[in-house]
Protein backbone atom coordinates (compact mmCIF):
# COMPACT_ATOMS: atom_id res chain seq x y z
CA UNK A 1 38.95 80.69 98.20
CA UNK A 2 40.09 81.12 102.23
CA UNK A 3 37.60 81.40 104.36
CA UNK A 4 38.92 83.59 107.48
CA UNK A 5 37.59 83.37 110.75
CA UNK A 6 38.85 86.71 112.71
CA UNK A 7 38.09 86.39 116.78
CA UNK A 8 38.65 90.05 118.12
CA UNK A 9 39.14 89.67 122.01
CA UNK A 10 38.23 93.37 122.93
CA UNK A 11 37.65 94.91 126.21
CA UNK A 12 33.64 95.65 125.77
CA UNK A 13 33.20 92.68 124.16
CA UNK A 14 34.66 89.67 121.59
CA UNK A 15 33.13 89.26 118.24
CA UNK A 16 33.61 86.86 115.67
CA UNK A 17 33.81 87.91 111.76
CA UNK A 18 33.65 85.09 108.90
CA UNK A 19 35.07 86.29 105.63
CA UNK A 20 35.05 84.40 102.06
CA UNK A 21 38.89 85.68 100.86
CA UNK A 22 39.16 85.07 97.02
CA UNK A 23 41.92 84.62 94.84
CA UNK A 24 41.13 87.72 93.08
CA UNK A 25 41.22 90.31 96.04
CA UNK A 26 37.77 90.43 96.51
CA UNK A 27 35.93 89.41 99.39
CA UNK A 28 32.28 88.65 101.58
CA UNK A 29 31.30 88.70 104.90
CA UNK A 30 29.31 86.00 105.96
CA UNK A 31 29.08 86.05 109.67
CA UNK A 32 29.12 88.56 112.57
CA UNK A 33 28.49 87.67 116.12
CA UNK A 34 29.18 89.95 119.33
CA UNK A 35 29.09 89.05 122.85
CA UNK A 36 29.01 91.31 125.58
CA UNK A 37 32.44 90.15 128.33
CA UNK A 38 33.83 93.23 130.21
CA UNK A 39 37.28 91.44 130.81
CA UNK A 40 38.34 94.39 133.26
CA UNK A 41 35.21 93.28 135.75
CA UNK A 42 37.00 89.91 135.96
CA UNK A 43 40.79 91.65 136.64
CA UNK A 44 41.75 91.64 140.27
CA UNK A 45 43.84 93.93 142.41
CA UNK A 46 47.46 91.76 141.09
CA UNK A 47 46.05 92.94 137.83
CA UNK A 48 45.79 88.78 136.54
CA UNK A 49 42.48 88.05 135.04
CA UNK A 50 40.19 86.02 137.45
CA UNK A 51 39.75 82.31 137.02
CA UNK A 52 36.10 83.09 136.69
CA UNK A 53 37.21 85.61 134.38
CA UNK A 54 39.25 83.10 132.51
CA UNK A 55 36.31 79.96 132.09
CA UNK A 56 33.99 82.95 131.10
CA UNK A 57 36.57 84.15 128.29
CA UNK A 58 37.40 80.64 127.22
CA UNK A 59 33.62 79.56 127.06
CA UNK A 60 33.20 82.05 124.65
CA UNK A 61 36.51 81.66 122.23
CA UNK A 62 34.92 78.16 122.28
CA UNK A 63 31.96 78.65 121.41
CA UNK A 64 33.47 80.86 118.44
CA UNK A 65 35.91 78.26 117.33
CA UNK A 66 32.65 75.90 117.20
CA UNK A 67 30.62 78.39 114.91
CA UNK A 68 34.11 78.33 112.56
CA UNK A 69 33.58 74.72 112.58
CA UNK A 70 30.53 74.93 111.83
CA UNK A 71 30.89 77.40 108.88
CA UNK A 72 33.89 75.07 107.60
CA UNK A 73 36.74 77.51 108.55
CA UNK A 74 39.66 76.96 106.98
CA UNK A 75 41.97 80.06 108.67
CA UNK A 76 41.34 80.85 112.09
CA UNK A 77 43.09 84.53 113.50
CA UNK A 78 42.31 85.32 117.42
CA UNK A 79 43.91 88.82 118.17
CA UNK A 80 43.68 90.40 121.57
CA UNK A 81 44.18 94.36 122.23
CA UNK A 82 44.87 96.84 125.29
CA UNK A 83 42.72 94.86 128.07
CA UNK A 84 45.14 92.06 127.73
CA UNK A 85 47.65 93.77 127.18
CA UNK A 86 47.85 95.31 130.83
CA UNK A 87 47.08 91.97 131.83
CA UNK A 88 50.26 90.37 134.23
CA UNK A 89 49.58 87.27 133.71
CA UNK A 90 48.26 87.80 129.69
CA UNK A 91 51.17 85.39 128.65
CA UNK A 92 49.94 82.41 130.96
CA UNK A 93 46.34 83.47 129.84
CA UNK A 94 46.67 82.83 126.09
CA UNK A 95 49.06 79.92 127.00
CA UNK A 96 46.59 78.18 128.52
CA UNK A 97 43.34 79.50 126.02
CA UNK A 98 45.69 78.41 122.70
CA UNK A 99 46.38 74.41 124.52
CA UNK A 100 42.71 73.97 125.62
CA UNK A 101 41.24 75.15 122.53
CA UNK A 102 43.90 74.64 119.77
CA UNK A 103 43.94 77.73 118.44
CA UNK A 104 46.85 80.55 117.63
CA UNK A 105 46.31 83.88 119.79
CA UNK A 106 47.95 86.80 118.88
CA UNK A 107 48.67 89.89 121.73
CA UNK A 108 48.97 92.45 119.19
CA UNK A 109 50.65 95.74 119.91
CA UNK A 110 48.57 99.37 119.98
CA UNK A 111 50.70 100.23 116.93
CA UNK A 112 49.34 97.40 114.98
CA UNK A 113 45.87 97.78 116.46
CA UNK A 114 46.34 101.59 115.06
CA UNK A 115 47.55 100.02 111.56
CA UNK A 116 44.67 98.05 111.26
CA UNK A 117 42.39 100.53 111.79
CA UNK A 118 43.85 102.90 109.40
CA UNK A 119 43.67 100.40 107.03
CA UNK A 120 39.81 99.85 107.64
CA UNK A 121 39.55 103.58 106.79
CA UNK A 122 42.09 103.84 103.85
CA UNK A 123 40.12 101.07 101.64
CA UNK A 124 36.79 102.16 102.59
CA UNK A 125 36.76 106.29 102.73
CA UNK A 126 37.94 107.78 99.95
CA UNK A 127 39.36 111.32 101.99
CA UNK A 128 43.27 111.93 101.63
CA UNK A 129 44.39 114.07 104.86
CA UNK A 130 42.39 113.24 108.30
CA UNK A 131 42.47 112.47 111.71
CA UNK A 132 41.76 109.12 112.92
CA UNK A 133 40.78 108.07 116.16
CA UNK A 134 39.36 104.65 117.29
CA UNK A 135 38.25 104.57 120.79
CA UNK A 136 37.44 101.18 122.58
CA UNK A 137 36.86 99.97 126.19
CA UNK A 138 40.40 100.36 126.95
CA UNK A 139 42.60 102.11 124.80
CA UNK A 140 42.12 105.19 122.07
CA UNK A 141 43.96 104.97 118.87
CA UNK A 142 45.04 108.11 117.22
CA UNK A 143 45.96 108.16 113.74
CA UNK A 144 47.08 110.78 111.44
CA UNK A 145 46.66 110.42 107.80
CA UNK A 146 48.41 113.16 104.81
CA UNK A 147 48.05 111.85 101.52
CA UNK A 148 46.38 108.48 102.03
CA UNK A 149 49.61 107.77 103.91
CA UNK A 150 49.79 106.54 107.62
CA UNK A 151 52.67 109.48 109.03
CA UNK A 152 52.07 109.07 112.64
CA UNK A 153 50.36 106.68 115.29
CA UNK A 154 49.66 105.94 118.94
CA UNK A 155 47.89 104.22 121.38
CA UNK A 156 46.82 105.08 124.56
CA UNK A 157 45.23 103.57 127.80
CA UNK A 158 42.10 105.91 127.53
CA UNK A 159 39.22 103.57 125.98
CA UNK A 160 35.85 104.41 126.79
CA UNK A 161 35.57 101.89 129.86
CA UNK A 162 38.74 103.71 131.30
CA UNK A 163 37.90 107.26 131.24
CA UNK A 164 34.49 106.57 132.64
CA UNK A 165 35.63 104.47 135.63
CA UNK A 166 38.57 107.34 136.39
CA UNK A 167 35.93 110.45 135.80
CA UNK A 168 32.86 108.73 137.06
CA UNK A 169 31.11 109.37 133.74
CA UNK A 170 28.49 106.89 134.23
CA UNK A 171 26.15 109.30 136.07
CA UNK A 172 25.52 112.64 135.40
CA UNK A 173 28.06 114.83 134.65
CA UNK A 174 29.11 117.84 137.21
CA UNK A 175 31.00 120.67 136.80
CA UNK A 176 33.77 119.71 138.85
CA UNK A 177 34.06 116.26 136.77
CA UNK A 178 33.67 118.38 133.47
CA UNK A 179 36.73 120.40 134.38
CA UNK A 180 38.76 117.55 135.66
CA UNK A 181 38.08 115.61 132.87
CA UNK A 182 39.35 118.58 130.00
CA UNK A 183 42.31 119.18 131.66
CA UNK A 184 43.37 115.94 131.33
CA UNK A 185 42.58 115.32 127.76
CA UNK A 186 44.34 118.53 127.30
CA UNK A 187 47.23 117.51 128.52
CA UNK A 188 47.32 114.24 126.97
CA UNK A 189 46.99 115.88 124.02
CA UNK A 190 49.66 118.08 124.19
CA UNK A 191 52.26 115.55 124.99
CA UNK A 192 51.22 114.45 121.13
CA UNK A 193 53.59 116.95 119.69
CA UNK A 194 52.07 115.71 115.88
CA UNK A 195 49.11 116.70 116.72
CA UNK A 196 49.10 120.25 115.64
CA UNK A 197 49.28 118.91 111.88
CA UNK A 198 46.17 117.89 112.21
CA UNK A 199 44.43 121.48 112.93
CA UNK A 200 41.10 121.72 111.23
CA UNK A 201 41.63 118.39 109.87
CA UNK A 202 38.20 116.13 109.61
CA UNK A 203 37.93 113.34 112.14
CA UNK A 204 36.96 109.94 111.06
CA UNK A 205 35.89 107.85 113.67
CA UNK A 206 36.00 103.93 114.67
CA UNK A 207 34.55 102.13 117.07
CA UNK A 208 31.02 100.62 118.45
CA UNK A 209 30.50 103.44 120.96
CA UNK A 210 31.45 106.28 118.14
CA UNK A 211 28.81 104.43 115.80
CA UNK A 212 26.28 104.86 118.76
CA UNK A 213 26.66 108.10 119.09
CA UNK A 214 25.88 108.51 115.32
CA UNK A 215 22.76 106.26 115.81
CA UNK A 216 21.29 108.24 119.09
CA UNK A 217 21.73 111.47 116.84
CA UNK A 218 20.29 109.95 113.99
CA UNK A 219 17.11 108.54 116.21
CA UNK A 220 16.94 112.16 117.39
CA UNK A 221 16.21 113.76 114.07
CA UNK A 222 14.42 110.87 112.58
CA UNK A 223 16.29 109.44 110.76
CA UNK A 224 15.87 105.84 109.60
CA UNK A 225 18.04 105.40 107.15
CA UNK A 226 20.04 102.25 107.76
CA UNK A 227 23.74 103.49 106.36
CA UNK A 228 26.23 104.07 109.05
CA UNK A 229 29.23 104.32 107.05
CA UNK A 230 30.27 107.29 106.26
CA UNK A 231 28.04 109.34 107.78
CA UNK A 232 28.71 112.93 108.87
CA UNK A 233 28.49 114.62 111.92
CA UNK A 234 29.18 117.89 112.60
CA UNK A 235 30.51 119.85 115.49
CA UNK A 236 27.19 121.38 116.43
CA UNK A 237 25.97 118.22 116.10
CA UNK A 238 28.25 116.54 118.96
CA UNK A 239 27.72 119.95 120.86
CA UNK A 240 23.72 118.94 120.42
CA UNK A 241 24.11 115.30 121.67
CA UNK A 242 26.97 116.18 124.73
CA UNK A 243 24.06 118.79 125.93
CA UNK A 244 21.75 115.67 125.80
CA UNK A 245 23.93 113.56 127.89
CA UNK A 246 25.70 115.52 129.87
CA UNK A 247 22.66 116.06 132.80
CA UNK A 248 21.39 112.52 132.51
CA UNK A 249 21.56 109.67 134.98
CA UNK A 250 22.41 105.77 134.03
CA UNK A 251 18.58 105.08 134.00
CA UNK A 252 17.75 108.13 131.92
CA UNK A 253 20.26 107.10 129.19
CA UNK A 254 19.25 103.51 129.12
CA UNK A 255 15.76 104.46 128.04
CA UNK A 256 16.99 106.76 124.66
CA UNK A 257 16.20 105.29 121.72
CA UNK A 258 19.01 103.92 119.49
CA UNK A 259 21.29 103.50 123.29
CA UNK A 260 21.97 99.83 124.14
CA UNK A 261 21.83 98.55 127.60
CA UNK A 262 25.73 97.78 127.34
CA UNK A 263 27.00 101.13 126.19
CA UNK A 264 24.86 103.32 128.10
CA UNK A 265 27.42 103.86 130.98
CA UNK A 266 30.49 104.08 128.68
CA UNK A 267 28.63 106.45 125.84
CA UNK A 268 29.16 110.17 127.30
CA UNK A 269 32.84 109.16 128.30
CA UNK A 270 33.32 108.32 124.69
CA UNK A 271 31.30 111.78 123.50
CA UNK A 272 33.75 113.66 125.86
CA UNK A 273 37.00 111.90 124.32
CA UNK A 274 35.67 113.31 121.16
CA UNK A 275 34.90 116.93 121.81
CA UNK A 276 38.32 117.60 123.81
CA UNK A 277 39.88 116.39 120.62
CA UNK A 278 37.56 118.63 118.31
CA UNK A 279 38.06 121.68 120.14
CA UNK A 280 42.00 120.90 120.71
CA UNK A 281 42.21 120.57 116.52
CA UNK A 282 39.65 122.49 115.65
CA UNK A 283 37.60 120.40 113.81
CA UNK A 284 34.05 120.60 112.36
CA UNK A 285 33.44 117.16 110.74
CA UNK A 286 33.29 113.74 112.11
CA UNK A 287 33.13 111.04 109.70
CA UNK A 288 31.81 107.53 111.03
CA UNK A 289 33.48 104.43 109.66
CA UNK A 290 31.28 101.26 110.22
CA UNK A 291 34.30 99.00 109.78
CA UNK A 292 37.22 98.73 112.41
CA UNK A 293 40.04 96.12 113.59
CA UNK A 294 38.80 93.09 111.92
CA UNK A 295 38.16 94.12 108.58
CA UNK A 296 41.83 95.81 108.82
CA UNK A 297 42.92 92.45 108.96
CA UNK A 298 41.16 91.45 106.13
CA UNK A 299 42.45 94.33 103.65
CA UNK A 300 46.28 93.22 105.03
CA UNK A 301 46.01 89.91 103.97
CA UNK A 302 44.62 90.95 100.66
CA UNK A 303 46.75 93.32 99.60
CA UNK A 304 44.39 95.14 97.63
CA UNK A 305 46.60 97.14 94.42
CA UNK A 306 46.02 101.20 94.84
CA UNK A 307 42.57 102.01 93.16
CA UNK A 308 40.08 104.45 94.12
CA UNK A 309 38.03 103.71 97.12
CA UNK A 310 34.87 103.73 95.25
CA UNK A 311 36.00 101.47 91.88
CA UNK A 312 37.52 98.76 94.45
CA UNK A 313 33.81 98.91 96.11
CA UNK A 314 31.54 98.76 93.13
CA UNK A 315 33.80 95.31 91.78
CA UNK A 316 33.47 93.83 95.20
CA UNK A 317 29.66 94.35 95.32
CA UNK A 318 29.35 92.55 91.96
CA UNK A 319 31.59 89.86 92.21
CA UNK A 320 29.56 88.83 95.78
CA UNK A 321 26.06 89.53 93.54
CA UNK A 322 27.94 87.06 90.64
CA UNK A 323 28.13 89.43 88.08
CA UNK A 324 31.36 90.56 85.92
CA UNK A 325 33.67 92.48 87.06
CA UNK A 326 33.75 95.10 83.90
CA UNK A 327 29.79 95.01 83.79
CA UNK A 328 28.11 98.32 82.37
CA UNK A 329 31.69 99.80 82.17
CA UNK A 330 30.81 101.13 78.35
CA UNK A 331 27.33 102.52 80.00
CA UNK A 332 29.71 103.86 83.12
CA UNK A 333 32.05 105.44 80.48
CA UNK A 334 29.43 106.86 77.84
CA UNK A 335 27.25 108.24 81.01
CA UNK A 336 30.42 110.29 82.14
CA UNK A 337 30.84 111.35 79.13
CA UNK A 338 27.27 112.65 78.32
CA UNK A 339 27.36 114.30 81.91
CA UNK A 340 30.60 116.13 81.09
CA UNK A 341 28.85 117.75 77.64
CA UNK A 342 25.75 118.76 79.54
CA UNK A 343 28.26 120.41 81.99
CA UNK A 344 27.66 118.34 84.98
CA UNK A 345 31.14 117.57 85.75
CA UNK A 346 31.13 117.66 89.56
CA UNK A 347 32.68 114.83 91.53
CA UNK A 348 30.22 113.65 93.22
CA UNK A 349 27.70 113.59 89.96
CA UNK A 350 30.51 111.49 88.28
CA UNK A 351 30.64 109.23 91.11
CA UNK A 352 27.06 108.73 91.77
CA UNK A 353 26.87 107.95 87.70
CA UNK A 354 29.70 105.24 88.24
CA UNK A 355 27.83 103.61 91.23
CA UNK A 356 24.26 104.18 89.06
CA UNK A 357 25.76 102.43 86.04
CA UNK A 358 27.70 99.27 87.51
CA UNK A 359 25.18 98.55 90.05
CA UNK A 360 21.72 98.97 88.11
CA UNK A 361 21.03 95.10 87.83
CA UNK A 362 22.09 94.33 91.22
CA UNK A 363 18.39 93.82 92.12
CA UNK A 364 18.15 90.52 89.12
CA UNK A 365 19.77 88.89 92.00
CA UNK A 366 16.43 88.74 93.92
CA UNK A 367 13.88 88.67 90.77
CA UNK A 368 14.30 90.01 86.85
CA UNK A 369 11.19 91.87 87.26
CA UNK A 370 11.18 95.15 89.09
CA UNK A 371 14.70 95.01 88.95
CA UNK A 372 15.35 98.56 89.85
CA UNK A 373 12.83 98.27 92.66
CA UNK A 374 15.02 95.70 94.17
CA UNK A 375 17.96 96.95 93.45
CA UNK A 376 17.11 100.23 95.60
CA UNK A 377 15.98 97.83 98.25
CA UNK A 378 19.64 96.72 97.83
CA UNK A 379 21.46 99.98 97.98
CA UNK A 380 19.37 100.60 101.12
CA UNK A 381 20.90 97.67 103.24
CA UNK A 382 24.53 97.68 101.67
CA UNK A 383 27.64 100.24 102.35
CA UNK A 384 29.04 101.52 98.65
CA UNK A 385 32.83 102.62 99.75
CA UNK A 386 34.03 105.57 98.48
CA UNK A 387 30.00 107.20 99.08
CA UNK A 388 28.84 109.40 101.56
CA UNK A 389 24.90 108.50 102.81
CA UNK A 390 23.33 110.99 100.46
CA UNK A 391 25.42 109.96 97.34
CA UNK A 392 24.13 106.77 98.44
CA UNK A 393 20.48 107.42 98.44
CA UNK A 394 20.75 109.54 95.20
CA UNK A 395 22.52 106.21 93.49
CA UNK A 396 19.54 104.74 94.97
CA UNK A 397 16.99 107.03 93.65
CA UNK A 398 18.83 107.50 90.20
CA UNK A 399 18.26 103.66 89.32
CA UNK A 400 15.12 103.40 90.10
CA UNK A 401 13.99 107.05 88.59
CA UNK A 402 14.90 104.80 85.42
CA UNK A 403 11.77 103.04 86.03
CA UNK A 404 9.35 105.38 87.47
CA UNK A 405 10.54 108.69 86.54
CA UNK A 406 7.09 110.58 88.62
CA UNK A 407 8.73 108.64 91.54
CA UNK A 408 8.21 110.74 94.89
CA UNK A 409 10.78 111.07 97.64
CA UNK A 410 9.88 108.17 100.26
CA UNK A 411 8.54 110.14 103.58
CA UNK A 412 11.60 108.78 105.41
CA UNK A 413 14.17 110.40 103.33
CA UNK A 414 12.41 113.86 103.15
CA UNK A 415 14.75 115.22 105.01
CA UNK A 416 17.81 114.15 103.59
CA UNK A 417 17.62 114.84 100.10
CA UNK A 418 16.19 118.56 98.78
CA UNK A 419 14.16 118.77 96.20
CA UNK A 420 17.05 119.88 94.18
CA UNK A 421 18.46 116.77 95.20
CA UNK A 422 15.92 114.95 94.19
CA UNK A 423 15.65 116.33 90.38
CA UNK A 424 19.18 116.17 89.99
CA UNK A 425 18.83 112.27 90.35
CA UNK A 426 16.60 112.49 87.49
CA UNK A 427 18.83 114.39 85.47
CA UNK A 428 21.11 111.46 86.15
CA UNK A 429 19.06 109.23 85.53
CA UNK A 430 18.02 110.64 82.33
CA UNK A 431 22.01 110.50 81.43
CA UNK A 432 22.09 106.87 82.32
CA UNK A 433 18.79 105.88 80.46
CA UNK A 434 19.68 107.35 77.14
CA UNK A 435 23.62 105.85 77.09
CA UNK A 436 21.81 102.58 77.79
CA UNK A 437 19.22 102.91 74.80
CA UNK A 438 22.73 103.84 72.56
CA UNK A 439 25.10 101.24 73.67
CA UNK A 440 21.96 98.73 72.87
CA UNK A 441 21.75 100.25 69.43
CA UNK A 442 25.97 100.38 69.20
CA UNK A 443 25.97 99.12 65.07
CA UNK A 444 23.16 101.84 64.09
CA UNK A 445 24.66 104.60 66.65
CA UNK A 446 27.06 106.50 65.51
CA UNK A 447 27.30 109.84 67.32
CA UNK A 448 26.19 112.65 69.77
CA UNK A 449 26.69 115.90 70.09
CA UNK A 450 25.63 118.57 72.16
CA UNK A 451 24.92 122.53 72.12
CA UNK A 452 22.22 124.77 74.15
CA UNK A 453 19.78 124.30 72.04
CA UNK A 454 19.51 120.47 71.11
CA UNK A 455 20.98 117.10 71.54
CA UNK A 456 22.10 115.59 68.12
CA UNK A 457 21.93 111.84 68.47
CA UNK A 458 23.43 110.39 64.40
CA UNK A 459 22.35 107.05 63.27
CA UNK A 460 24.26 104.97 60.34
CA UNK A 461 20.71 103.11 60.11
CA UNK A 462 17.48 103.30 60.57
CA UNK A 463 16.99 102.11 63.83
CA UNK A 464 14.46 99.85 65.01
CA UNK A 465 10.60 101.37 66.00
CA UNK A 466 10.55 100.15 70.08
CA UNK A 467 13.85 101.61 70.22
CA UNK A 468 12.37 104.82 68.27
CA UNK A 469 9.52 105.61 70.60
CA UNK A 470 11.47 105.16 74.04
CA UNK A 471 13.86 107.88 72.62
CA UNK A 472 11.30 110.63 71.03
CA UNK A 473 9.49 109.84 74.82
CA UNK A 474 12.87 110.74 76.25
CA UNK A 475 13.37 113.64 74.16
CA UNK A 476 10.30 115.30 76.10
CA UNK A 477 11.32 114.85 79.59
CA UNK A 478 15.02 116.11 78.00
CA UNK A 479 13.24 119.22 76.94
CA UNK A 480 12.18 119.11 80.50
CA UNK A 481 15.19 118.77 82.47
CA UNK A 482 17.80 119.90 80.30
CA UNK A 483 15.87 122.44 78.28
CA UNK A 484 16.69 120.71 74.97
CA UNK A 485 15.19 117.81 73.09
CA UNK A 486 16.91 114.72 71.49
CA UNK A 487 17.44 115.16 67.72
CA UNK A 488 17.58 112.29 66.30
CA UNK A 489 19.33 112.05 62.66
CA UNK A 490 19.87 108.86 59.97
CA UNK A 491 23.18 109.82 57.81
């Protein structure tokens, strides 16, 4: 095992990330820390950083390096992005940072920063042709992705901090400023002649002040859900929140709910960025990805082998929660299966059945008993890759239907799953419950089969009387959901 200490000196802020690399690709975060330093406050009219900007920036990479210490560290990577970049005197800067603190900085180009970032989105979203774009205090990354495959990339001095210093975006917005400010962006956009292969495409975005804008929308329509990744917003949606915005002043913003004090001047620059690129490509869908930079660098020095998004997810979670890798793949397998004869074949059915069946002991970690109560604790405060919120919650609610099938929809989550929704997570849940009963009776089972009026279930042996009552009280709520009881035969 490495363990990886990642210091991202960023123009908002620097954070530190602690990561447990294994042997086996896998890996766990055990450590996140951010600290507000707006390294442009500190740059003066030469364009060097200020001494005072200097002690401040060092203070902190020092008090990083001491948490990695701390934590027992073994790799330490520092990367710094666009704000040192335009830096003059960047070289003397890290110079000085890498002898006083004995540590290896790395001034990494926007093409790399872009690479990074794509690969934060290619191991974690499972979507094959999208546009990428990961806007921080100082520069924008654009990314455009056909096939799961990075075709082009740029970087450009037009971060959040940037385009509301040169529009005056942290007070309420004017016409005249409105006007100034999509002209621009127009233009920018059309010197990106690659950019018109991504009409209509689906935007995913990166970045701390995209991620607020997901959580000020999500406070608006009461939403407490805790997933970020992967949520969806739509077009309306941004029109909705740039209609909040756009009228208020600094103070009015800083009292929203879900708006922190440090991104409150920055946030409707960063809304703005993102509808002049929606209308310019015509999009309707913006994806959030909670991950960025530093967990880029984790999947390059893992070098993850191509597997689906979701499958490289689901062995992660269980190898952190100590659990085998190829756990519940016969109930994954024979659930699919069973799903395909009753003619729910969709893709997100199969892959809320993978996720159902791989994860359903997850919650053993915290106690045996209730195990599917904590396990949707669990799948309430974790990201599963390769799922989109609501697949998320109906995993969720599918494991621990398999307890308390009369479970109601929580109040909270009313209004993100229908009531069709809903049953069709105990339709899952039924699949998942009776492949578990079979594979636990796998030398009396011998078949099943399946027509519209009944579900043939053929024993080689009498099988034994617990196991005999769970499955005729199955066969009712069958009848109920599937219209068809369980038939169960001894040959």
């Amino acid at each position: 095992m490495k363990k990886l200490g990642i210091m991202d000196i960023g123009s908002n802020s620097i954070k530190l990330l602690i990561a447990n690399l294994y042997s086996e690709r896998y890996f766990d975060i055990t450590y996140e820390e951010k600290i507000q330093f707006r390294m442009g406050q500190f740059i003066d009219s030469k364009k060097d950083l200020t001494t005072e900007g200097f002690y401040k920036l060092r203070d902190i990479l020092s008090y990083f390096k001491h948490i990695c210490e701390v934590e027992e560290v073994t790799d330490i990577k520092a990367i710094a992005t666009e704000t040192m970049r335009r830096l003059k005197n960047s070289e003397n800067i890290i110079h000085q940072l890498q002898h006083q603190l004995h540590i290896t900085i790395e001034l990494i180009p926007g093409e790399l920063e872009a690479y990074y970032g794509y690969l934060a989105t290619h191991h974690t979203i499972d979507l094959s042709d999208y546009l990428q774009i990961d806007i921080g205090g100082s520069s924008m990354e654009i990314v455009l992705v056909k096939q799961k495959q990075l075709i082009h990339a740029i970087s450009l001095p037009l971060g959040a901090i940037i385009t509301t210093k040169n529009f005056e975006l942290d007070s309420s917005l004017t016409k005249d400023k409105e006007k100034l400010f999509n002209a621009h962006m127009k233009q920018t956009f059309e010197e990106i002649s690659w950019l018109k292969d991504a009409i209509h495409l689906p935007v995913i975005g990166i970045g701390g002040t995209i991620r607020t804008i997901s959580k000020l929308y999500r406070n608006r329509i009461g939403d407490s859900l805790k997933l970020q990744h992967q949520y969806h917003l739509s077009d309306t949606n941004l029109e909705e929140m740039y209609q909040l915005l756009a009228p208020l002043t600094l103070k009015d913003r800083q009292e929203l709910k879900g708006l922190s004090k440090d991104r409150a001047d920055i946030v409707l620059g960063c809304l703005m960025t993102i509808r002049s690129l929606f209308n310019y490509i015509d999009s309707k869908s913006l994806i959030i990805n909670r991950y960025g930079i530093r967990q880029g660098v984790i999947f390059n020095q893992l070098n993850i082998p191509p597997q689906s998004v979701l499958d490289y997810s689901l062995s992660n979670l269980l190898y952190h929660y100590r659990l085998p890798i190829h756990h519940n793949d016969r109930l994954k397998q024979s659930s699919i299966t069973l799903a395909n004869q009753l003619q729910i074949n969709d893709l997100s059915s199969t892959n809320i059945l993978k996720a159902s069946s791989k994860l359903s002991d997850i919650g053993q970690i915290i106690s045996y008993q209730n195990n599917s109560k904590h396990t949707f604790y669990l799948l309430m405060n974790i990201s599963i890759n390769g799922l989109n919120v609501k697949e998320q919650l109906m995993t969720a609610y599918t494991i621990r239907a398999d307890e308390k099938y009369n479970l109601k929809i929580e109040p909270e989550h009313q209004m993100l799953l229908s009531t069709e929704e809903f049953e069709h997570c105990k339709k899952l849940s039924l699949i998942v419950q009776l492949c578990s009963y079979l594979n636990a009776l796998k030398s009396e089972f011998n078949s099943i089969d399946v027509s519209e009026e009944t579900i043939s279930i053929k024993f080689s042996k009498t099988i034994p009387s617990p196991y005999l009552i769970r499955l005729n009280q199955l066969s009712t709520l069958y009848l109920e959901q599937f219209n068809r009881p369980l038939k169960l035969i001894i040959i």
